[in-house]
PDB file of N, CA and C in Angstrom:
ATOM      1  N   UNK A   1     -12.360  -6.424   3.972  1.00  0.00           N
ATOM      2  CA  UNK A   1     -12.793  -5.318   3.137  1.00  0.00           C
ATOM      3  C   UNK A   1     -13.038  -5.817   1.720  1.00  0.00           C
ATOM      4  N   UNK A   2     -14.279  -5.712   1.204  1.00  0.00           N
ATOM      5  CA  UNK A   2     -14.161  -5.652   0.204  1.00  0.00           C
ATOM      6  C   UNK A   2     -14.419  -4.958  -1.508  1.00  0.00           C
ATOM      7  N   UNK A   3     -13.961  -5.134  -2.140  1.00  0.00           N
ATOM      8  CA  UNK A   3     -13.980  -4.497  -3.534  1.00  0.00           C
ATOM      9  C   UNK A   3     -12.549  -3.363  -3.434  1.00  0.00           C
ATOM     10  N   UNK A   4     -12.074  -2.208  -4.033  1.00  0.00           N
ATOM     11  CA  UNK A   4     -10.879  -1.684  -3.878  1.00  0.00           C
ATOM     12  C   UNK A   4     -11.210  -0.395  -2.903  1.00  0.00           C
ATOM     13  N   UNK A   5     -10.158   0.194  -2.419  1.00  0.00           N
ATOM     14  CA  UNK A   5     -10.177   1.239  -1.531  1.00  0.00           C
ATOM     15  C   UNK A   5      -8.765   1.692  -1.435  1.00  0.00           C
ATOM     16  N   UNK A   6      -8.143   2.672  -1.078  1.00  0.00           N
ATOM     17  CA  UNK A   6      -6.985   3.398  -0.850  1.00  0.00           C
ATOM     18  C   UNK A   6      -6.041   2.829   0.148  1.00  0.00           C
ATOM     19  N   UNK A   7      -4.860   2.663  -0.101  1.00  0.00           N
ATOM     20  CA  UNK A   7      -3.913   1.978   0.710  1.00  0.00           C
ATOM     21  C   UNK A   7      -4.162   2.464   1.911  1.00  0.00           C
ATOM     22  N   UNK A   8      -4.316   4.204   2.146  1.00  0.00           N
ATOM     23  CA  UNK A   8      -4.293   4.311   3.816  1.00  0.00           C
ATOM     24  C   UNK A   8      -5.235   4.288   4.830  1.00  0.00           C
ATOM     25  N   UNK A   9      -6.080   3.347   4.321  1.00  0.00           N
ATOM     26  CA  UNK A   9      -7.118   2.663   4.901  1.00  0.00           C
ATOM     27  C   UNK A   9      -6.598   0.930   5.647  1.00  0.00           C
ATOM     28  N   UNK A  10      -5.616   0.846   4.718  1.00  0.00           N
ATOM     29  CA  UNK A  10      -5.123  -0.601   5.003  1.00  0.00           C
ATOM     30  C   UNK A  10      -4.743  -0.497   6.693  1.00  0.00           C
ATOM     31  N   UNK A  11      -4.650  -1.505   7.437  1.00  0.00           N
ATOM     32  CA  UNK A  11      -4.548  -1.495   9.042  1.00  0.00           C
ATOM     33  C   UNK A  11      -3.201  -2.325   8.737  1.00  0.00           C
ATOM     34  N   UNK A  12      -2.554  -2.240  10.059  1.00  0.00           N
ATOM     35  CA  UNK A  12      -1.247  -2.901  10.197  1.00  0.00           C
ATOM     36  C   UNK A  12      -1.083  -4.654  10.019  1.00  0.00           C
ATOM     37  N   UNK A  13      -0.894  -5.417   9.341  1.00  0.00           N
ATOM     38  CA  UNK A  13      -1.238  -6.781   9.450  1.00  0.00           C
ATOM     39  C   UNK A  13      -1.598  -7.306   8.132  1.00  0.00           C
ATOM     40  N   UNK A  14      -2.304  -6.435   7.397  1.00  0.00           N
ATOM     41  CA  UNK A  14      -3.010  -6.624   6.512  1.00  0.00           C
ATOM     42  C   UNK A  14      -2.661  -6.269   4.853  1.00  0.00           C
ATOM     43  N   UNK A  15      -2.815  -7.525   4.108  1.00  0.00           N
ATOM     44  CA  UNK A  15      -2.241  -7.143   2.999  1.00  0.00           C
ATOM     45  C   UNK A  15      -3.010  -6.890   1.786  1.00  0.00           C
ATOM     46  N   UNK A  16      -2.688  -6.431   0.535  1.00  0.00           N
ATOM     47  CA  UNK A  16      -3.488  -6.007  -0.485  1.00  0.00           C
ATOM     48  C   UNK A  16      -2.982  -6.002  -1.972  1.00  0.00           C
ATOM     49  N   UNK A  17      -3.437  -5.620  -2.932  1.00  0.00           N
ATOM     50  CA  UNK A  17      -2.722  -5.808  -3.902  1.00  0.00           C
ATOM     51  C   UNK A  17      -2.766  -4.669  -4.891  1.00  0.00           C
ATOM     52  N   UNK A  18      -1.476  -3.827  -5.547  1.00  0.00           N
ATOM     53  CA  UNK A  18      -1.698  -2.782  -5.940  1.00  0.00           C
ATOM     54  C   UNK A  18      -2.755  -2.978  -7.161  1.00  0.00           C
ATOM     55  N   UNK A  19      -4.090  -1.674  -7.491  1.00  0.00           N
ATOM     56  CA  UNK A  19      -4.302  -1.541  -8.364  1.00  0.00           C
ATOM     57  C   UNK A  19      -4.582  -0.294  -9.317  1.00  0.00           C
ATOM     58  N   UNK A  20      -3.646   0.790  -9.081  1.00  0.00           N
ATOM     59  CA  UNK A  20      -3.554   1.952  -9.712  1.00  0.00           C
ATOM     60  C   UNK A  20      -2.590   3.131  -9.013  1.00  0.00           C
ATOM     61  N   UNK A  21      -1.891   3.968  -9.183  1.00  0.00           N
ATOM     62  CA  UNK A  21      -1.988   5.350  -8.398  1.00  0.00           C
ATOM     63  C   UNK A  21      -2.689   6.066  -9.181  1.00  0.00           C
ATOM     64  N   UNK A  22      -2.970   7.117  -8.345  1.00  0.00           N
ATOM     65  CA  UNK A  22      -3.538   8.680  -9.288  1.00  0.00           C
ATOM     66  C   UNK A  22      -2.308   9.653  -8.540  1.00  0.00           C
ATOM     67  N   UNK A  23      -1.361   9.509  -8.364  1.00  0.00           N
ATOM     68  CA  UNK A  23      -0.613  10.789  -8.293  1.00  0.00           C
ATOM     69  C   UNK A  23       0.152  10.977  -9.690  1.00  0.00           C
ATOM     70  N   UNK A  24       0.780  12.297  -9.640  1.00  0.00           N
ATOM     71  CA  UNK A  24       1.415  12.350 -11.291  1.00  0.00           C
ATOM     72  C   UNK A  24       2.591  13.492 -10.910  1.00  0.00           C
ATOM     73  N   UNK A  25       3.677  13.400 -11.878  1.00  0.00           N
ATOM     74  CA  UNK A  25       4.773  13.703 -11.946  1.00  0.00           C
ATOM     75  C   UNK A  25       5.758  13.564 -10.806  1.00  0.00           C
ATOM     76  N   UNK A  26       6.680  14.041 -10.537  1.00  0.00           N
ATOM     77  CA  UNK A  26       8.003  13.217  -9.364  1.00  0.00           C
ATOM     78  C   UNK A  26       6.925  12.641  -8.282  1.00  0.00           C
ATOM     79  N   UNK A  27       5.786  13.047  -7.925  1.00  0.00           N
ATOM     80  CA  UNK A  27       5.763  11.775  -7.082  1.00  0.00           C
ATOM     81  C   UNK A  27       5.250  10.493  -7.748  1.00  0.00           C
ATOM     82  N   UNK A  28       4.875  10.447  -8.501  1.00  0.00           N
ATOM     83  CA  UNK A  28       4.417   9.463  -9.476  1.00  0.00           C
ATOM     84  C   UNK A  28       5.329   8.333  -9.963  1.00  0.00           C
ATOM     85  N   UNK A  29       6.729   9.145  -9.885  1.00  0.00           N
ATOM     86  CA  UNK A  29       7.450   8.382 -10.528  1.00  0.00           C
ATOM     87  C   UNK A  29       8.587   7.799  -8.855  1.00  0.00           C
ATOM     88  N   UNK A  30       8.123   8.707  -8.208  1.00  0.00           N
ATOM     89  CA  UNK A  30       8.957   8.101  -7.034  1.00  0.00           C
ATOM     90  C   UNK A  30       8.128   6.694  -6.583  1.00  0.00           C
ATOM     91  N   UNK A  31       6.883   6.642  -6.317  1.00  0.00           N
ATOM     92  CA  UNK A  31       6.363   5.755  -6.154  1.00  0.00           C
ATOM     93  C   UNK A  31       6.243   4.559  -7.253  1.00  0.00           C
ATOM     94  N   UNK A  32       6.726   4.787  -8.186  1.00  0.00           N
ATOM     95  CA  UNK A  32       7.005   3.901  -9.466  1.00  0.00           C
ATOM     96  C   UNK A  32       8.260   3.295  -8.949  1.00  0.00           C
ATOM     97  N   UNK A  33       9.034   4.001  -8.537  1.00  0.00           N
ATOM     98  CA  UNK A  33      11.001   3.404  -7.994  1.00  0.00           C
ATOM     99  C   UNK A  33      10.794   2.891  -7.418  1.00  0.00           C
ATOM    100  N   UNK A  34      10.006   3.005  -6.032  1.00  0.00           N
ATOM    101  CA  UNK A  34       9.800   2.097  -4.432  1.00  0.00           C
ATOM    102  C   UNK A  34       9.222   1.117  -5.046  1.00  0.00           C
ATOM    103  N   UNK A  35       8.584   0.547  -6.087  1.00  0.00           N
ATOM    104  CA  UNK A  35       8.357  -0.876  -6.832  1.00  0.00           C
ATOM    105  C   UNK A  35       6.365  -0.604  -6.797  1.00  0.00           C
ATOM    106  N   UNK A  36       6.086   0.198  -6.591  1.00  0.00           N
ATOM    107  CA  UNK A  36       4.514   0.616  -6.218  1.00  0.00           C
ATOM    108  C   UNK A  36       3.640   0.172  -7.471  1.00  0.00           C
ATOM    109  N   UNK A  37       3.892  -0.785  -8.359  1.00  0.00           N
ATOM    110  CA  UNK A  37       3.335  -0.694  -9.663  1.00  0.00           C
ATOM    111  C   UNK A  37       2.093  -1.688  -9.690  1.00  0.00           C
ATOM    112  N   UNK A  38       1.321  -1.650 -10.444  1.00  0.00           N
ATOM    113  CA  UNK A  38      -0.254  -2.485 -10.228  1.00  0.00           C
ATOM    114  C   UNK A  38       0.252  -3.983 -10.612  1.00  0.00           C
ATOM    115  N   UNK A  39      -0.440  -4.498  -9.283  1.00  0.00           N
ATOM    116  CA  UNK A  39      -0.035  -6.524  -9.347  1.00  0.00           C
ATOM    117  C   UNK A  39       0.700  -6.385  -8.211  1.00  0.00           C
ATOM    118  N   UNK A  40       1.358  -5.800  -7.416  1.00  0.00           N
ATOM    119  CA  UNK A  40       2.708  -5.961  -6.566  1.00  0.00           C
ATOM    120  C   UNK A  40       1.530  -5.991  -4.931  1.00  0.00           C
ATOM    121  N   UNK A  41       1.726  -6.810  -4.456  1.00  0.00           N
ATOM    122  CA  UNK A  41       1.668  -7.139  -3.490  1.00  0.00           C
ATOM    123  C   UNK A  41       2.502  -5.850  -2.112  1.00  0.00           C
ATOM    124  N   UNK A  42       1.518  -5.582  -1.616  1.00  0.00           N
ATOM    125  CA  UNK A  42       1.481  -4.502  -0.510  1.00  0.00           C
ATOM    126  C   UNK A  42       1.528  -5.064   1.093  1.00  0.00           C
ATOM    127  N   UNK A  43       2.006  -4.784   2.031  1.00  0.00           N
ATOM    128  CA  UNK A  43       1.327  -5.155   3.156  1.00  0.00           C
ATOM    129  C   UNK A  43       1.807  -3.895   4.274  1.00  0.00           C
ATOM    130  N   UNK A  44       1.049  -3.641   5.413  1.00  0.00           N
ATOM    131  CA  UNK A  44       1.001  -2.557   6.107  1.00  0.00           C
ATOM    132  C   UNK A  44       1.419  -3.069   7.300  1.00  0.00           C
ATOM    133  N   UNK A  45       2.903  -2.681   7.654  1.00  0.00           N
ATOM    134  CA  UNK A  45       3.393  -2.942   8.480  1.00  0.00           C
ATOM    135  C   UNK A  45       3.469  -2.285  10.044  1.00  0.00           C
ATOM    136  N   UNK A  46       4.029  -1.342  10.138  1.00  0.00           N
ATOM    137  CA  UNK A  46       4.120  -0.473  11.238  1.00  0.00           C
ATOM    138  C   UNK A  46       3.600   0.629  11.330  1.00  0.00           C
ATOM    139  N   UNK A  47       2.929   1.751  11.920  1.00  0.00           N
ATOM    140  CA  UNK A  47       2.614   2.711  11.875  1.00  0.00           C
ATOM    141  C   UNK A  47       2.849   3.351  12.924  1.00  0.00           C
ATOM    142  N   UNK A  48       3.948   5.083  12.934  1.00  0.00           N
ATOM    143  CA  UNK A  48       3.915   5.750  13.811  1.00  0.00           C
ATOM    144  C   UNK A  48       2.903   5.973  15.019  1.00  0.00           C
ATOM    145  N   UNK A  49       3.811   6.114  16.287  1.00  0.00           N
ATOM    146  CA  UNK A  49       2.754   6.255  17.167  1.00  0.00           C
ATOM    147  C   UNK A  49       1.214   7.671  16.927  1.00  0.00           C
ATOM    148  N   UNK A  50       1.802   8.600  16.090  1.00  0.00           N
ATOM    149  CA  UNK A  50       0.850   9.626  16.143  1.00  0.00           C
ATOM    150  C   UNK A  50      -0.369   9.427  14.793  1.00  0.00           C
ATOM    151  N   UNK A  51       0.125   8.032  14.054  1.00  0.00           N
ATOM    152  CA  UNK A  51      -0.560   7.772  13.380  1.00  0.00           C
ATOM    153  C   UNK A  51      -0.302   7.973  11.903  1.00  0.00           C
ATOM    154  N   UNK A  52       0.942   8.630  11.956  1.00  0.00           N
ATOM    155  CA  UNK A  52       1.457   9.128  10.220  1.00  0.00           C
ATOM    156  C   UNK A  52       3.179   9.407  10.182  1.00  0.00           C
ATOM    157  N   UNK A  53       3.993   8.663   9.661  1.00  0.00           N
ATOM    158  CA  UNK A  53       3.844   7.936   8.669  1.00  0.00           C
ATOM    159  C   UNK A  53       3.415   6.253   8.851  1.00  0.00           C
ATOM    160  N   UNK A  54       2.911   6.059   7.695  1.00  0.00           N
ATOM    161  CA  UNK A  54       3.095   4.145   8.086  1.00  0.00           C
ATOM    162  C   UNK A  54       4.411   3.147   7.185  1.00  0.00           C
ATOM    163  N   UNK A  55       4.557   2.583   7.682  1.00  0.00           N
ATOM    164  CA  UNK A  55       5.718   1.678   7.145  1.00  0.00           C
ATOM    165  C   UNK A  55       5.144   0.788   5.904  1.00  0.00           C
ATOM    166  N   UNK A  56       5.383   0.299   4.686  1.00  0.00           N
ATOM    167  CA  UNK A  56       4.750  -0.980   4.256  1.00  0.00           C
ATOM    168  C   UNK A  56       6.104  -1.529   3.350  1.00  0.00           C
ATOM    169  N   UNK A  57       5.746  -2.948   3.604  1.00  0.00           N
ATOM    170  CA  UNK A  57       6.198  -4.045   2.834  1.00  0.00           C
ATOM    171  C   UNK A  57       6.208  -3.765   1.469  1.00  0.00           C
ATOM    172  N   UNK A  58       7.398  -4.107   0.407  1.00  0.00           N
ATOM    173  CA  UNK A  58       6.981  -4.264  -0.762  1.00  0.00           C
ATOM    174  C   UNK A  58       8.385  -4.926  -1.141  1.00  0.00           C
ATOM    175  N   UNK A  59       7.684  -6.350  -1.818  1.00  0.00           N
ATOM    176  CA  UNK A  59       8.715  -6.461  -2.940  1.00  0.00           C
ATOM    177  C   UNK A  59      10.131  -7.027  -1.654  1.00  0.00           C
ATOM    178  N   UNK A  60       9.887  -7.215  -0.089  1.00  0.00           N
ATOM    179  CA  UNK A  60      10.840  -7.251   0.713  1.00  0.00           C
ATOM    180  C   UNK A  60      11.268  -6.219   1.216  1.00  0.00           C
ATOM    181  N   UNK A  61      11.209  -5.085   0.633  1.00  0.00           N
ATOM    182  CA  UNK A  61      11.551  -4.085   1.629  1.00  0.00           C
ATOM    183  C   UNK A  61      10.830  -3.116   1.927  1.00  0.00           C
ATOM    184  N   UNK A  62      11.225  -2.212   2.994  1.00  0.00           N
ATOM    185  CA  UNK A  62      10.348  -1.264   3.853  1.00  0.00           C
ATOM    186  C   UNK A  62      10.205  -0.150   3.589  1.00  0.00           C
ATOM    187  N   UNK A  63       8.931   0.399   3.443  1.00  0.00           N
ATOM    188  CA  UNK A  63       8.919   1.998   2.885  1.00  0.00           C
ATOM    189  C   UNK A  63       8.174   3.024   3.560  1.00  0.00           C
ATOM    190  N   UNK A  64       8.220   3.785   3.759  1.00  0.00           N
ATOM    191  CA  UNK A  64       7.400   4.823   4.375  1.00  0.00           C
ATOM    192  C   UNK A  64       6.868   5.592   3.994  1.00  0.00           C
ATOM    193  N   UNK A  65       5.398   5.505   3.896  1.00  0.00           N
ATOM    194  CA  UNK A  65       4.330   6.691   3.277  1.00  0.00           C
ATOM    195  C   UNK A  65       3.672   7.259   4.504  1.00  0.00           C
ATOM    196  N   UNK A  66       3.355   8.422   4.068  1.00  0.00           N
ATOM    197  CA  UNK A  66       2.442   9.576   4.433  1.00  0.00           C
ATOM    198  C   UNK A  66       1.249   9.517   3.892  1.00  0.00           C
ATOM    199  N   UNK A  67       0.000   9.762   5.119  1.00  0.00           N
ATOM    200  CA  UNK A  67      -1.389   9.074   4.412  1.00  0.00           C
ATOM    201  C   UNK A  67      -1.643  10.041   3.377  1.00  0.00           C
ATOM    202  N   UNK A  68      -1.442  11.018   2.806  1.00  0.00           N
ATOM    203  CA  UNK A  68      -1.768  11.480   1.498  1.00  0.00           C
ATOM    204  C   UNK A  68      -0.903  11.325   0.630  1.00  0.00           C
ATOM    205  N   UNK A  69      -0.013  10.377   0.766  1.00  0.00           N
ATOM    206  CA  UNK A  69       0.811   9.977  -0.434  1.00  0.00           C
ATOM    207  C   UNK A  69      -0.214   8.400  -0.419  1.00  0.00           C
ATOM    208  N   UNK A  70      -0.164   7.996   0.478  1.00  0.00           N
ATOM    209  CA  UNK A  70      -0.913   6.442   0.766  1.00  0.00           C
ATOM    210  C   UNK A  70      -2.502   6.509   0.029  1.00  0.00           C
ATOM    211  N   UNK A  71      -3.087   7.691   0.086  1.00  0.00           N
ATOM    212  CA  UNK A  71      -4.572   8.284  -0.043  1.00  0.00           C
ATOM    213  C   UNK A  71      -4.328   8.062  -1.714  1.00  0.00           C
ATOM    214  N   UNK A  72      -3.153   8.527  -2.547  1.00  0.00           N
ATOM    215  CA  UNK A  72      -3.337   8.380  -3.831  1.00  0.00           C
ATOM    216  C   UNK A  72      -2.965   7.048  -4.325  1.00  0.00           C
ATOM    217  N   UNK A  73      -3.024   5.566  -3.598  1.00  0.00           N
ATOM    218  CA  UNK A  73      -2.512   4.503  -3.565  1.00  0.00           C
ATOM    219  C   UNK A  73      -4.309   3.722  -4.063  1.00  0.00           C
ATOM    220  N   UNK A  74      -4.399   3.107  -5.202  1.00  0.00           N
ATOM    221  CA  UNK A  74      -5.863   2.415  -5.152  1.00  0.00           C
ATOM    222  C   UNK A  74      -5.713   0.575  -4.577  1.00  0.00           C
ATOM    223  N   UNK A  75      -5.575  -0.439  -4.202  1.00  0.00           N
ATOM    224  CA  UNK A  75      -5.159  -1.435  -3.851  1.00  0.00           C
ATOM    225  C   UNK A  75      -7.037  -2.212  -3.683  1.00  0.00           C
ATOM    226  N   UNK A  76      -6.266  -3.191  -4.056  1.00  0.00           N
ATOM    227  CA  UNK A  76      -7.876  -4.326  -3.857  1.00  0.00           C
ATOM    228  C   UNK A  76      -7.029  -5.086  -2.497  1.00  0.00           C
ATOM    229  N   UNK A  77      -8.238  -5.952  -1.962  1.00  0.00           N
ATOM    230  CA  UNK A  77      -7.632  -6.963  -0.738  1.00  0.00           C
ATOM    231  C   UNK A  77      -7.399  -8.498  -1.540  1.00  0.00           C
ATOM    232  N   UNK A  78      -6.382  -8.859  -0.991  1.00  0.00           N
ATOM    233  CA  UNK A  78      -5.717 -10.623  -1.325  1.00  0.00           C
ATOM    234  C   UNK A  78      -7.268 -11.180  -1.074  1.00  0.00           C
ATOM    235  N   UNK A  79      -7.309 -12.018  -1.851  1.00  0.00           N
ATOM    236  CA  UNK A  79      -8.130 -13.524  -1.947  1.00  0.00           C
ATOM    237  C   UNK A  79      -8.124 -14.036  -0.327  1.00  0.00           C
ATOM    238  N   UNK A  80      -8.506 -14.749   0.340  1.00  0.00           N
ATOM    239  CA  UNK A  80      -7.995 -15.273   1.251  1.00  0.00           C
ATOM    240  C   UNK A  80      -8.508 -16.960   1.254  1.00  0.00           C
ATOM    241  N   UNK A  81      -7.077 -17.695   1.013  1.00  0.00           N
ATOM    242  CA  UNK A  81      -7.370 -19.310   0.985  1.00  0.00           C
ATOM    243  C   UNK A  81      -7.340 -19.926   2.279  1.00  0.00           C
ATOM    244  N   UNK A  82      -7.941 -21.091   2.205  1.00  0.00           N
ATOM    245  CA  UNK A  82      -8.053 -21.999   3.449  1.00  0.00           C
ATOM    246  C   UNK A  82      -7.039 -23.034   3.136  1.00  0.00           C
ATOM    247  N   UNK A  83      -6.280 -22.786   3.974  1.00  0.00           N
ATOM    248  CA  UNK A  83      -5.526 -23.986   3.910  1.00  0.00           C
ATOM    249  C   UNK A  83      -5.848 -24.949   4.719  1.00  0.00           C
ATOM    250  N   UNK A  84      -5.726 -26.374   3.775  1.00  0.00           N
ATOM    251  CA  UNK A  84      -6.110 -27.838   4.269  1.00  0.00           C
ATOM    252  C   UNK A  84      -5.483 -29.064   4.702  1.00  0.00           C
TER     253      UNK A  84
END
């Protein structure tokens, strides 16, 4: 994927890198606590069988969003290097 798009677009496997929220007040700041802040490295781990909530990586530990908490998430995709 490229250029930025919304975390709950991200697929299971796949990692990204925060670059904004647009939510505001307690959830704003809850997602500020879970470590959600722009630069932090994201990755999309598990996702309920019915498709909501999804699990993601951050920072080492595991969190669980709801795709309209995930929907106010802006994230670009990692670089991807070749290793030689």
């Amino acid at each position: 994927m490229a250029g930025s798009f919304t975390l709950d677009r991200l697929a299971p496997g796949e990692s990204a890198r925060v670059v904004s929220l647009s939510s505001e007040g307690p959830e704003r700041r809850r997602l500020l606590d879970l470590g959600l802040l722009p630069g932090v490295q994201i990755k999309a781990s598990l996702r309920s069988p019915l498709g909501d909530p999804t699990a993601y990586e951050v920072r080492g530990a595991l969190i669980a969003l709801r795709r309209e908490q995930a929907a106010k998430i802006t994230v670009e995709p990692l670089e991807v290097t070749a290793d030689a």
